[in-house]
PDB file of N, CA and C in Angstrom:
ATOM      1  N   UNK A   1       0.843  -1.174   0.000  1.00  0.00           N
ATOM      2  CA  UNK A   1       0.000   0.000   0.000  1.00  0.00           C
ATOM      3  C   UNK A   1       0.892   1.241   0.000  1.00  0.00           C
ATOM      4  N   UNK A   2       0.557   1.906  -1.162  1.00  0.00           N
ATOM      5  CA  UNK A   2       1.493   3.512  -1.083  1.00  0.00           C
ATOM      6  C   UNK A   2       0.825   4.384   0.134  1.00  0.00           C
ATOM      7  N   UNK A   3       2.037   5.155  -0.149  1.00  0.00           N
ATOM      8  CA  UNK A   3       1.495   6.288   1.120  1.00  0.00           C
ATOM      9  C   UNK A   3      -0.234   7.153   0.631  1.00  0.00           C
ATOM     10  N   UNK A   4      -0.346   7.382  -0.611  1.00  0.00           N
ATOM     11  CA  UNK A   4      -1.546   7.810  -0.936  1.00  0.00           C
ATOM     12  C   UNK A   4      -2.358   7.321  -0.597  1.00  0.00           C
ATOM     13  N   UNK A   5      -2.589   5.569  -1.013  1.00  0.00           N
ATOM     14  CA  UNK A   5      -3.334   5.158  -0.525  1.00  0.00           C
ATOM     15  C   UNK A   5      -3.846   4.915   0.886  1.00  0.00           C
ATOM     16  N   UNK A   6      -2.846   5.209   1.920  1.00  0.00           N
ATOM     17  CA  UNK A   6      -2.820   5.363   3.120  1.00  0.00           C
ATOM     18  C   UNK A   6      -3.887   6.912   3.059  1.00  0.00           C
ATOM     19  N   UNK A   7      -3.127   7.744   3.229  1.00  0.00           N
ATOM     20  CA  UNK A   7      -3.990   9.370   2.548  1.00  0.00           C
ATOM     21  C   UNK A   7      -5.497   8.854   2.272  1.00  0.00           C
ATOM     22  N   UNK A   8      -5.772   8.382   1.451  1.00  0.00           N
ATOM     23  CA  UNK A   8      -7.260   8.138   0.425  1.00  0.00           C
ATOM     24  C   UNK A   8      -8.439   7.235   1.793  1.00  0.00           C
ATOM     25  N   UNK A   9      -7.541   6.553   2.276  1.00  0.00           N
ATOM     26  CA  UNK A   9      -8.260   5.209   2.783  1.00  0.00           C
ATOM     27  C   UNK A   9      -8.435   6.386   4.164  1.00  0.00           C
ATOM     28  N   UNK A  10      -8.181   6.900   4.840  1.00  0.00           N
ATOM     29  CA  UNK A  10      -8.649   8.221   5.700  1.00  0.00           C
ATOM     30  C   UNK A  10      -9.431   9.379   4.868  1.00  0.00           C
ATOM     31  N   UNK A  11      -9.580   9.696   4.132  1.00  0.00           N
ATOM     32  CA  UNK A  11     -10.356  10.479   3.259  1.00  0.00           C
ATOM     33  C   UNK A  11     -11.813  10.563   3.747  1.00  0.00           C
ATOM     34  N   UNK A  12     -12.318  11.505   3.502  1.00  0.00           N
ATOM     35  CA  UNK A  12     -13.894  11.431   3.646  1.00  0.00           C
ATOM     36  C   UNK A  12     -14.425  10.780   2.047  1.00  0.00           C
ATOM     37  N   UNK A  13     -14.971  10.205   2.695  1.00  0.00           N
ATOM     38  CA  UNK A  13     -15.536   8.916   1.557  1.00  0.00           C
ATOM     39  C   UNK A  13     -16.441  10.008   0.484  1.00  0.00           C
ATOM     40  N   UNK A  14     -17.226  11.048   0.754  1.00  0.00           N
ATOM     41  CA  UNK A  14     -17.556  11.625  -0.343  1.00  0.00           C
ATOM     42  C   UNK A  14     -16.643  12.403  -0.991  1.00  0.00           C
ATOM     43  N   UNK A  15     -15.334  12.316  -1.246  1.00  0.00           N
ATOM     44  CA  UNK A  15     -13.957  12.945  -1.439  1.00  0.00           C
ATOM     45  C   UNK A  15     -13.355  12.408  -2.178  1.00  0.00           C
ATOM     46  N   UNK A  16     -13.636  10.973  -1.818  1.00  0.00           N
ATOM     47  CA  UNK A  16     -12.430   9.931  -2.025  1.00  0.00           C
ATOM     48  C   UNK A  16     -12.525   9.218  -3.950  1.00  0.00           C
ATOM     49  N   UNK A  17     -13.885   9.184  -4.182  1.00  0.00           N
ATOM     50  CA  UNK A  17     -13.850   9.496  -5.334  1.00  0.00           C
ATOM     51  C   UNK A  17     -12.943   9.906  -6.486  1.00  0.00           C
ATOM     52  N   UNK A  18     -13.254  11.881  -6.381  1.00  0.00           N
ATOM     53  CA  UNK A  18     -12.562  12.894  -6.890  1.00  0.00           C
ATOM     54  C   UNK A  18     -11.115  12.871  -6.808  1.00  0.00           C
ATOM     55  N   UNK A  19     -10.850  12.157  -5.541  1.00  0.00           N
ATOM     56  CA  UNK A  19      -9.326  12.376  -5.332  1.00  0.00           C
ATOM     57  C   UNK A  19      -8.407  10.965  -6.068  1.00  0.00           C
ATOM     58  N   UNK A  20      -9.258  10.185  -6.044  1.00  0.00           N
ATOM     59  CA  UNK A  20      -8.629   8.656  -6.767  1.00  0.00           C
ATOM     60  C   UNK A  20      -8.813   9.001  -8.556  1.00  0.00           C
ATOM     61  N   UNK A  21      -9.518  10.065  -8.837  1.00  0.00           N
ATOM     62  CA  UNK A  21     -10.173  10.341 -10.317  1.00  0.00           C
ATOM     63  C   UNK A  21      -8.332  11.359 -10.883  1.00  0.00           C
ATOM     64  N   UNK A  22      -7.895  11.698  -9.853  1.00  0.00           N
ATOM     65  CA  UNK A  22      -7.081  12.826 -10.374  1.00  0.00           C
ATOM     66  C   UNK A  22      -6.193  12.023 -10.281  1.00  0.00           C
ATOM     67  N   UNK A  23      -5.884  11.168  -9.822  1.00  0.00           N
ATOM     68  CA  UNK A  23      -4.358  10.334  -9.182  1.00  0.00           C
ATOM     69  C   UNK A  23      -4.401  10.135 -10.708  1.00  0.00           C
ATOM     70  N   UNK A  24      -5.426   8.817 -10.768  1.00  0.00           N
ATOM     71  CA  UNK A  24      -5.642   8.350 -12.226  1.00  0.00           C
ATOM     72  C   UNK A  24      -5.298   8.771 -13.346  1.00  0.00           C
ATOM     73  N   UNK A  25      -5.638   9.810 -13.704  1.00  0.00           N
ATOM     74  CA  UNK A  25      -5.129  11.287 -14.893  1.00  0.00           C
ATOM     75  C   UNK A  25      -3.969  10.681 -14.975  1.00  0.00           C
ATOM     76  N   UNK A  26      -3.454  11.345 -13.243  1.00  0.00           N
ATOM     77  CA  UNK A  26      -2.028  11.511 -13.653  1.00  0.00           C
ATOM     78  C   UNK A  26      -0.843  10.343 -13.844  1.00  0.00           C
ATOM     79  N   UNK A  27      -1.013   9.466 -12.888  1.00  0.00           N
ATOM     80  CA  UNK A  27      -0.811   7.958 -13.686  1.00  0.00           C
ATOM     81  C   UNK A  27      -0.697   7.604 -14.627  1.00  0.00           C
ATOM     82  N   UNK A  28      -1.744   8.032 -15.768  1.00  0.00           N
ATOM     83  CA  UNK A  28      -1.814   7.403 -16.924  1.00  0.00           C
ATOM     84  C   UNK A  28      -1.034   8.624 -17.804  1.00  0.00           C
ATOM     85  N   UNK A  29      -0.581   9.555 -17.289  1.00  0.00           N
ATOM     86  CA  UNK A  29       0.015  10.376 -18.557  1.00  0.00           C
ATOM     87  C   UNK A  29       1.606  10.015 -17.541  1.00  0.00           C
ATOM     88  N   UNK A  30       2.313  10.198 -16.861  1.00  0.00           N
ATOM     89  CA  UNK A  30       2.891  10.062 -16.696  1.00  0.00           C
ATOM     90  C   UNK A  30       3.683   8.291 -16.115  1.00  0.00           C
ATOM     91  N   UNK A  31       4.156   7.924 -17.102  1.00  0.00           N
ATOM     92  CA  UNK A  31       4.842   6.479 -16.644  1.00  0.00           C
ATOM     93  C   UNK A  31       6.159   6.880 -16.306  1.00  0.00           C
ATOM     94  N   UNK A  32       6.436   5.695 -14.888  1.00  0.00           N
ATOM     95  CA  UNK A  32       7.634   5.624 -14.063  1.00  0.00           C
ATOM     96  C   UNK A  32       7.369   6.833 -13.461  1.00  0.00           C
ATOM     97  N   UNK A  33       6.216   7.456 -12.920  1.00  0.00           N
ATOM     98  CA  UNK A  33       6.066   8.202 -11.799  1.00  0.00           C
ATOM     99  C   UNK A  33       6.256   7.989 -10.353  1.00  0.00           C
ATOM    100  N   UNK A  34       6.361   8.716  -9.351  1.00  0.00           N
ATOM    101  CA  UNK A  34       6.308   8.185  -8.005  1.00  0.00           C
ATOM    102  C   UNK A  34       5.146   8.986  -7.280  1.00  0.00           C
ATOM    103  N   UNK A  35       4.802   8.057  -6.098  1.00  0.00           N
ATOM    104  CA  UNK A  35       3.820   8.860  -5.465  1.00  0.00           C
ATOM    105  C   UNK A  35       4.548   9.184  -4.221  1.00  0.00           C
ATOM    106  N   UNK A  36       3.984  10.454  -3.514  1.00  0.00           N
ATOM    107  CA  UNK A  36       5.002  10.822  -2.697  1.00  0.00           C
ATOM    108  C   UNK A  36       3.671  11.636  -1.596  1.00  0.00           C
ATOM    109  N   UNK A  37       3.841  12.181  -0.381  1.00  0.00           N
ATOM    110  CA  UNK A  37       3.323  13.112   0.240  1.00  0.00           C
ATOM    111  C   UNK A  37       4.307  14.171   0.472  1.00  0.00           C
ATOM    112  N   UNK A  38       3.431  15.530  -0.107  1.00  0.00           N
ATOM    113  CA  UNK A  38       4.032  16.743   0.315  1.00  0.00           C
ATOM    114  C   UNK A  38       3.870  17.774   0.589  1.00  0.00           C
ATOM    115  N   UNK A  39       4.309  18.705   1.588  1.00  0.00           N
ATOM    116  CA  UNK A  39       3.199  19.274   2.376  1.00  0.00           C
ATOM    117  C   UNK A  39       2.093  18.887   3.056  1.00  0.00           C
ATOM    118  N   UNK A  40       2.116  17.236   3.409  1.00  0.00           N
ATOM    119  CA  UNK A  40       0.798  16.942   3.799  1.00  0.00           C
ATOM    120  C   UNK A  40      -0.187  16.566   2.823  1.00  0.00           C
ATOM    121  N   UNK A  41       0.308  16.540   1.788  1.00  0.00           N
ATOM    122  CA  UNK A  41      -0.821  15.693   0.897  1.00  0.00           C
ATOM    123  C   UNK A  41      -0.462  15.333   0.029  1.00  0.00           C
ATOM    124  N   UNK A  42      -1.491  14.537  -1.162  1.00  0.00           N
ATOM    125  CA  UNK A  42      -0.770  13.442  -1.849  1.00  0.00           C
ATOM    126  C   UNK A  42       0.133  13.899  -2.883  1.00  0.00           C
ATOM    127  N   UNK A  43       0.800  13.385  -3.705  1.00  0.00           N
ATOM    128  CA  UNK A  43       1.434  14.235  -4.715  1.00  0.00           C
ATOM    129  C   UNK A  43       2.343  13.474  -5.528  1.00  0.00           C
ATOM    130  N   UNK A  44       2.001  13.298  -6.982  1.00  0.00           N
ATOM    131  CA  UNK A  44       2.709  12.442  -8.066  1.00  0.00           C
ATOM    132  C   UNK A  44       3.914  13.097  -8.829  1.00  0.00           C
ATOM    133  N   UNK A  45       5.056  12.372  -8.458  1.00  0.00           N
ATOM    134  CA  UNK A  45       6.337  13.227  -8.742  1.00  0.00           C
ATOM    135  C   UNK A  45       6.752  12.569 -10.613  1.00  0.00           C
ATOM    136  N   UNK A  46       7.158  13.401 -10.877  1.00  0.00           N
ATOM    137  CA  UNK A  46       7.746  12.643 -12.334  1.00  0.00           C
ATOM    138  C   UNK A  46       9.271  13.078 -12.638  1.00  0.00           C
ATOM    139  N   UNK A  47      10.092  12.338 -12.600  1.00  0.00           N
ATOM    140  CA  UNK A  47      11.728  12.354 -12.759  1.00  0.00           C
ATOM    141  C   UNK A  47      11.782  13.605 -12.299  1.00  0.00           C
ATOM    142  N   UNK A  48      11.443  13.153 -10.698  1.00  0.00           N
ATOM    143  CA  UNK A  48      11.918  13.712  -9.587  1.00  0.00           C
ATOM    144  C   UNK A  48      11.332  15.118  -9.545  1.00  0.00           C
ATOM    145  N   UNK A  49      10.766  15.532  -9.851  1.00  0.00           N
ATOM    146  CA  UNK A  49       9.519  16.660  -9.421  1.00  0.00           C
ATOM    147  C   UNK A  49       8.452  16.438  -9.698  1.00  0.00           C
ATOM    148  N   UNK A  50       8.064  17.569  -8.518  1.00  0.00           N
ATOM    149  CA  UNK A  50       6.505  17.565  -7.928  1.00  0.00           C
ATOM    150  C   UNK A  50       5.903  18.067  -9.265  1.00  0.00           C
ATOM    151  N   UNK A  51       4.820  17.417  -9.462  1.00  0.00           N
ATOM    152  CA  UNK A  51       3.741  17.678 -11.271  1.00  0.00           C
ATOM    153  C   UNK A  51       2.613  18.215 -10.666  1.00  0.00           C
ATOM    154  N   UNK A  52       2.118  17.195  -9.484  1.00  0.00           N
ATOM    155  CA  UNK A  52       0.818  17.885  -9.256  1.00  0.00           C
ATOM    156  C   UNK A  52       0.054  17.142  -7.826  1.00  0.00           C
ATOM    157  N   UNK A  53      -0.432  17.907  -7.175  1.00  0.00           N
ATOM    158  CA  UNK A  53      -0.427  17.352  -6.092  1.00  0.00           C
ATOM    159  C   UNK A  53      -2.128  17.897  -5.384  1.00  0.00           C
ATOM    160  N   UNK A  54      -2.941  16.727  -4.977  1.00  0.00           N
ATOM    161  CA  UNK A  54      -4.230  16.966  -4.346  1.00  0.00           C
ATOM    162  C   UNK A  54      -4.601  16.739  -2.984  1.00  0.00           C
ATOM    163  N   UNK A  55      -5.893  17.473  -2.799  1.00  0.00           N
ATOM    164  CA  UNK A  55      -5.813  17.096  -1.084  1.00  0.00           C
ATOM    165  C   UNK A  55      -7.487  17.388  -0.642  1.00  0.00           C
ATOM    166  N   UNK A  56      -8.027  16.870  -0.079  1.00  0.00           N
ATOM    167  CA  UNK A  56      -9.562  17.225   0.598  1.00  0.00           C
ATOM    168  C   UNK A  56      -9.570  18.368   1.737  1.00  0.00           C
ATOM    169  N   UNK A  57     -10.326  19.134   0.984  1.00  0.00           N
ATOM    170  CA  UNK A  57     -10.338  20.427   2.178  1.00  0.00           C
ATOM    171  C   UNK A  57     -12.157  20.041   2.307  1.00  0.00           C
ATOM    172  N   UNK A  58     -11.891  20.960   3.519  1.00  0.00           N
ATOM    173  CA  UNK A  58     -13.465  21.092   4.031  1.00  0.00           C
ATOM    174  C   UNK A  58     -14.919  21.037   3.067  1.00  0.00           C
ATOM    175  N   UNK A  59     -14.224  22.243   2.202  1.00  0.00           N
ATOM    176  CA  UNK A  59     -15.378  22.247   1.523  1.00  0.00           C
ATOM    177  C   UNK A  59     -14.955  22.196  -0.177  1.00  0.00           C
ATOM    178  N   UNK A  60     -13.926  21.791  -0.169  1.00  0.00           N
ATOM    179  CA  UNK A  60     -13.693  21.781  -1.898  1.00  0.00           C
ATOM    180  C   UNK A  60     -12.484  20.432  -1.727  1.00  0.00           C
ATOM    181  N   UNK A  61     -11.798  20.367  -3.069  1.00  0.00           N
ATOM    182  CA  UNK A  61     -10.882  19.722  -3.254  1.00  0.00           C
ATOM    183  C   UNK A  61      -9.486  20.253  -3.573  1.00  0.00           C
ATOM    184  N   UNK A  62      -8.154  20.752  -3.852  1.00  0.00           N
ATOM    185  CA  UNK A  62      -7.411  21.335  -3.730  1.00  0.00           C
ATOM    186  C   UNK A  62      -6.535  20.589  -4.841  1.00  0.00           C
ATOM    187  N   UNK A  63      -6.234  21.348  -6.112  1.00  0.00           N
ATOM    188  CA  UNK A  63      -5.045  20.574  -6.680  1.00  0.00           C
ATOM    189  C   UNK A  63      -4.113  21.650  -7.032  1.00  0.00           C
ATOM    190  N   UNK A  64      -2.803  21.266  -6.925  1.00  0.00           N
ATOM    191  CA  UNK A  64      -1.527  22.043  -6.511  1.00  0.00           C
ATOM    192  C   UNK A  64      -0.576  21.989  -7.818  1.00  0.00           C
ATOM    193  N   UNK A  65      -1.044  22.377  -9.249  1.00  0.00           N
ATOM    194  CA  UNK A  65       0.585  22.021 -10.046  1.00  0.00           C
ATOM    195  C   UNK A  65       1.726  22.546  -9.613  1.00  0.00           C
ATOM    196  N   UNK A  66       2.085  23.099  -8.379  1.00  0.00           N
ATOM    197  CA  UNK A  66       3.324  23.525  -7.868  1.00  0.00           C
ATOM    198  C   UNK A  66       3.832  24.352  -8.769  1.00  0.00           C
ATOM    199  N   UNK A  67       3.216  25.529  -9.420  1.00  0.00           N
ATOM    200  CA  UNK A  67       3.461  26.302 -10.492  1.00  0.00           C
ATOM    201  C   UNK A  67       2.074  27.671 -10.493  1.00  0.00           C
ATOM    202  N   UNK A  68       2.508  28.666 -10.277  1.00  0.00           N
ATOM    203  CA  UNK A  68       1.648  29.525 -10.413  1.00  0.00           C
ATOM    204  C   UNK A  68       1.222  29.803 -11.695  1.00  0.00           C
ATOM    205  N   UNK A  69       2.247  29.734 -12.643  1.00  0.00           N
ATOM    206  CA  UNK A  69       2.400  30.090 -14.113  1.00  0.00           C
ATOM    207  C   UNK A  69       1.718  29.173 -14.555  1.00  0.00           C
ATOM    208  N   UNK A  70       1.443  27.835 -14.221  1.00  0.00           N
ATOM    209  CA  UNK A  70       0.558  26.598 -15.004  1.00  0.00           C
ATOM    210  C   UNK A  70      -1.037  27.711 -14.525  1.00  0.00           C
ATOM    211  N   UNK A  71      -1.232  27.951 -13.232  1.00  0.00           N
ATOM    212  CA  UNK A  71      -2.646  28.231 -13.128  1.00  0.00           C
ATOM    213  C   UNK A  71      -2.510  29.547 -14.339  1.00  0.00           C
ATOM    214  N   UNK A  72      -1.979  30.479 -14.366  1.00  0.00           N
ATOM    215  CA  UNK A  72      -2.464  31.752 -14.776  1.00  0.00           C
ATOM    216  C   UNK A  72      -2.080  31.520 -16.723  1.00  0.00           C
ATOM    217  N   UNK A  73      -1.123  30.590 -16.792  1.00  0.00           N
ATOM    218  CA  UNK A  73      -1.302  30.227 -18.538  1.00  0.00           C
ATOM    219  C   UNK A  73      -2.184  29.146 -18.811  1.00  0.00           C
ATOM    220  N   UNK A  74      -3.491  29.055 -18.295  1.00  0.00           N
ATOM    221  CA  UNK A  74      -4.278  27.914 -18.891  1.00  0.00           C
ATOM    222  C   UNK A  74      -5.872  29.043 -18.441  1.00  0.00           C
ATOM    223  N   UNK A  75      -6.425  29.593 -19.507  1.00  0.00           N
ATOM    224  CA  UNK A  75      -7.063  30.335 -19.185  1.00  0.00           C
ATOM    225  C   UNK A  75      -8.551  29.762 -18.897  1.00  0.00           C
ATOM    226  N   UNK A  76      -8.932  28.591 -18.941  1.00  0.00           N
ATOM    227  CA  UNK A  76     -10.040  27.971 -18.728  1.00  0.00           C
ATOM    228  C   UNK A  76     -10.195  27.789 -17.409  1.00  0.00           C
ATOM    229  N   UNK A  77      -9.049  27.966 -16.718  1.00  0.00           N
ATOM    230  CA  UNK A  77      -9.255  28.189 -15.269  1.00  0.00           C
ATOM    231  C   UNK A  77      -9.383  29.551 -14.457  1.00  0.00           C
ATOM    232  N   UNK A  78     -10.105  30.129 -15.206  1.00  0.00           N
ATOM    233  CA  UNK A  78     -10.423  31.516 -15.029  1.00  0.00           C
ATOM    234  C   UNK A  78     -11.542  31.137 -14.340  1.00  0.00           C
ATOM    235  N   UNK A  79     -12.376  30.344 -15.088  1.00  0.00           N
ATOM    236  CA  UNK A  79     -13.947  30.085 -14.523  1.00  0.00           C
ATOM    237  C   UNK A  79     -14.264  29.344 -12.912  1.00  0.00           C
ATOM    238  N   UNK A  80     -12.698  28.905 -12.513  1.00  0.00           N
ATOM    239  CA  UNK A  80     -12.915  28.380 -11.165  1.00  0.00           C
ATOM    240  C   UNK A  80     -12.350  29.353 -10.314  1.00  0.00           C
ATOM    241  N   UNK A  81     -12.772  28.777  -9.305  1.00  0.00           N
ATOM    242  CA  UNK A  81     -11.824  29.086  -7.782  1.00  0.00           C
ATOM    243  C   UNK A  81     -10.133  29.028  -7.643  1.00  0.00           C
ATOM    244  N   UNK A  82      -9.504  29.838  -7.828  1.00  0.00           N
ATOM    245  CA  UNK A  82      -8.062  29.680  -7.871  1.00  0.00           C
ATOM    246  C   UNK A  82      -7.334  30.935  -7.031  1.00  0.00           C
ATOM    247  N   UNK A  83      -6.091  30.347  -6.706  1.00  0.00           N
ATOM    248  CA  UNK A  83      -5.159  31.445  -5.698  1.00  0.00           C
ATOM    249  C   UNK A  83      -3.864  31.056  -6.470  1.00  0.00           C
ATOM    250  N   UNK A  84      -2.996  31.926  -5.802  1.00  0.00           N
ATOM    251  CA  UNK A  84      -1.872  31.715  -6.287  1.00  0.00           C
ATOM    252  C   UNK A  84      -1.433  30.534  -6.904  1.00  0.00           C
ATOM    253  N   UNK A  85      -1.336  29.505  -6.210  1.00  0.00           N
ATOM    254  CA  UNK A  85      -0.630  27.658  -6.097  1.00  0.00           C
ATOM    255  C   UNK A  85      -1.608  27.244  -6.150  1.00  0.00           C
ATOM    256  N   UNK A  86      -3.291  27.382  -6.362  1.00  0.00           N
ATOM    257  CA  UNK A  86      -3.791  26.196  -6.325  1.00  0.00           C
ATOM    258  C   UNK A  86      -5.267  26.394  -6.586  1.00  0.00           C
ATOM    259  N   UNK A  87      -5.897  25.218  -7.239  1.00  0.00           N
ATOM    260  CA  UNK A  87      -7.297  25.374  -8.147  1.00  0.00           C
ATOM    261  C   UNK A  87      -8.200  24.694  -6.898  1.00  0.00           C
ATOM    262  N   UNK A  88      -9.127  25.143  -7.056  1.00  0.00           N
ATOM    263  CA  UNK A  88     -10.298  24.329  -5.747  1.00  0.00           C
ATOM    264  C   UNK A  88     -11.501  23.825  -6.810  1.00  0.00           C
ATOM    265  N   UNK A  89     -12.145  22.943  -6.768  1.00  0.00           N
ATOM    266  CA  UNK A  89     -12.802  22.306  -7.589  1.00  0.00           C
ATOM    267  C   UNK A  89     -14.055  21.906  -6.398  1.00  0.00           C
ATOM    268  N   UNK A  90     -15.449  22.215  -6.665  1.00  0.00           N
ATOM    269  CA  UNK A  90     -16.676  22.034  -5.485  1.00  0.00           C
ATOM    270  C   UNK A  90     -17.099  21.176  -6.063  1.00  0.00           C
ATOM    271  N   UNK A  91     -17.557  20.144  -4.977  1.00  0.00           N
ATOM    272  CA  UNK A  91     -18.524  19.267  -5.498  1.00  0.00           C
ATOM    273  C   UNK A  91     -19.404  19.223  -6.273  1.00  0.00           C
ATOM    274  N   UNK A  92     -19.687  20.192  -6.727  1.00  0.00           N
ATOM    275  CA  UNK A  92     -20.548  20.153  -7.746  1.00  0.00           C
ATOM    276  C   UNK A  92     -20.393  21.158  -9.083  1.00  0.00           C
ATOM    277  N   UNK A  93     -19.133  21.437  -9.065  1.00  0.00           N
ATOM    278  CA  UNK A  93     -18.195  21.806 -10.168  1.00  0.00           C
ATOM    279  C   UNK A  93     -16.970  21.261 -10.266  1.00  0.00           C
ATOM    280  N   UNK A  94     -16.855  20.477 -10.881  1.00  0.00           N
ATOM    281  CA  UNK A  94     -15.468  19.597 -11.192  1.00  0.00           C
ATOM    282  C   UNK A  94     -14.990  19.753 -12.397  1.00  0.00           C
ATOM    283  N   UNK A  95     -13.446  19.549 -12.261  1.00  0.00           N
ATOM    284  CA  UNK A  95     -12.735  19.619 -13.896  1.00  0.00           C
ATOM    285  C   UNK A  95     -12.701  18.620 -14.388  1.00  0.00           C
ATOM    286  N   UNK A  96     -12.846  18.857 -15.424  1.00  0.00           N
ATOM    287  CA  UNK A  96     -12.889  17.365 -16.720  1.00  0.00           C
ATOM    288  C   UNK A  96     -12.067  16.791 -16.953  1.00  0.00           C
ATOM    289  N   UNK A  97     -11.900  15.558 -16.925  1.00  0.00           N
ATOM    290  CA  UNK A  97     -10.525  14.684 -17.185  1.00  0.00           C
ATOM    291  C   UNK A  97      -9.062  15.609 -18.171  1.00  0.00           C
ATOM    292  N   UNK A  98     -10.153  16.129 -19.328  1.00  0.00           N
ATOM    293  CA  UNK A  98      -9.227  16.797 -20.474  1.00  0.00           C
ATOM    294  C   UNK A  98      -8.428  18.226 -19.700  1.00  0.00           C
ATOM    295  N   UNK A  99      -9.115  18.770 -18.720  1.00  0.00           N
ATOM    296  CA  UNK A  99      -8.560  20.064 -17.969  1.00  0.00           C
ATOM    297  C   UNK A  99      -7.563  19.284 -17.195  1.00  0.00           C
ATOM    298  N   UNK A 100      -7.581  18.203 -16.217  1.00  0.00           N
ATOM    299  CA  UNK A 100      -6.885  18.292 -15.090  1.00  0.00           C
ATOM    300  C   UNK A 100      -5.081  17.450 -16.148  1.00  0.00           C
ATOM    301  N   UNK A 101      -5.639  16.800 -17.487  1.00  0.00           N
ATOM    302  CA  UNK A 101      -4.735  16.438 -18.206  1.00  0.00           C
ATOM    303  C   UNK A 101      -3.950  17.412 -19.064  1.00  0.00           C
ATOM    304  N   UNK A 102      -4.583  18.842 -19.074  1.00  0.00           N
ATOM    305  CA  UNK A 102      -3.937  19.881 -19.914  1.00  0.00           C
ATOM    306  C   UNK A 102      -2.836  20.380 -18.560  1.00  0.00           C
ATOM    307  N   UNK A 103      -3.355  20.463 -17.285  1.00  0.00           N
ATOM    308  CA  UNK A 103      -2.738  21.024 -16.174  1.00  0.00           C
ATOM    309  C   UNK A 103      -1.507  20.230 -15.906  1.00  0.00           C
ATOM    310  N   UNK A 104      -1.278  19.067 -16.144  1.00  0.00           N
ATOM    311  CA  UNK A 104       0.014  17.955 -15.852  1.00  0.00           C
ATOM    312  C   UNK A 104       0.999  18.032 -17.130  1.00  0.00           C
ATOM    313  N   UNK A 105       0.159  17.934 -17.918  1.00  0.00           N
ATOM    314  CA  UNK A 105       0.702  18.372 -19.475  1.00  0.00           C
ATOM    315  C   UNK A 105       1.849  19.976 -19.255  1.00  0.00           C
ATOM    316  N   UNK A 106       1.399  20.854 -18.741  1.00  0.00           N
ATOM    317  CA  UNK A 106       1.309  21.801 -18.743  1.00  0.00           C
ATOM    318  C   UNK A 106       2.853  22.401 -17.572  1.00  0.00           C
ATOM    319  N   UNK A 107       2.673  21.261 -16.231  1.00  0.00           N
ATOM    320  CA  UNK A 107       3.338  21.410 -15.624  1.00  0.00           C
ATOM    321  C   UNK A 107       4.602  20.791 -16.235  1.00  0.00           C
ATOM    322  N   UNK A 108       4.468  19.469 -16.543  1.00  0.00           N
ATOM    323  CA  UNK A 108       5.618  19.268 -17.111  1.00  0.00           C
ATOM    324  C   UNK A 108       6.857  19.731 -18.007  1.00  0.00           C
ATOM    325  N   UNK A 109       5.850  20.621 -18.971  1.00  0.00           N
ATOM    326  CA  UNK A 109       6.215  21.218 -19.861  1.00  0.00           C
ATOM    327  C   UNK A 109       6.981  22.268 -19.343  1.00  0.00           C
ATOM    328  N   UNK A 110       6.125  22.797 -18.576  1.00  0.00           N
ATOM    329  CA  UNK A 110       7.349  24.053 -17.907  1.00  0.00           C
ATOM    330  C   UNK A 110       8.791  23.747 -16.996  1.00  0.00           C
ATOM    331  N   UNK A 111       7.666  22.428 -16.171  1.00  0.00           N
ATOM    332  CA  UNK A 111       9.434  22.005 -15.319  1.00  0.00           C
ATOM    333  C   UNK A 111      10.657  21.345 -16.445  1.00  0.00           C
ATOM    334  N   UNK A 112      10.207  21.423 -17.874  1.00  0.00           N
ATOM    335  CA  UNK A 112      11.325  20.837 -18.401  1.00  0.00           C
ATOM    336  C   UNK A 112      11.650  19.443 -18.796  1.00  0.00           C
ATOM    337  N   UNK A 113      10.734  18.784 -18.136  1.00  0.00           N
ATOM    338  CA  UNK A 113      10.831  17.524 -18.520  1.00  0.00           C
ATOM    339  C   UNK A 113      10.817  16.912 -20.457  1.00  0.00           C
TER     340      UNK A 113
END
């Protein structure tokens, strides 16, 4: 059992979903990834940096491309909840497989990989 899954399996079960939906994404675009915790929450590293990283908050979900420049150059994320480091996604507004795959895409691209 990875540490995420440790993470997930404490999760609030109406959470746990959304948060196994994003791992997934990123899994499948990135092979020979690692999963890692950082800062306290989960987070899929790819040749050795952080890509993108999620977490259950109170009232939303929290995903982290560890890149301010990924949030503010992908302009479709205008329409959500966002801060500096990080997109919040409400239960009943979620990003689409193709968004949270442009955002990993996106990070990578900038860290260089």
């Amino acid at each position: 059992m990875s540490v995420i899954d440790e993470y997930l399996k404490q999760s609030d079960p109406s959470m746990r979903a959304e948060l196994e939906r994003i791992r997934t994404i990123a899994q499948g675009l990135l092979p020979g990834y690692e999963e890692t915790i950082t800062y306290g929450m989960p987070t899929i590293k790819y040749k050795g940096k952080s890509i993108i990283g999620f977490s259950a908050r109170k009232n939303h979900i929290g995903i982290y491309p560890f890149s301010s420049q990924v949030i503010s150059d992908i302009k479709e994320l205008e329409s959500y909840s966002t801060s500096k480091g990080a997109i919040q996604e409400k239960a009943n507004r979620l990003l689409p497989d193709s968004l949270i795959e442009r955002i990993i895409q996106e990070r990578v691209r900038q860290a260089g990989i």
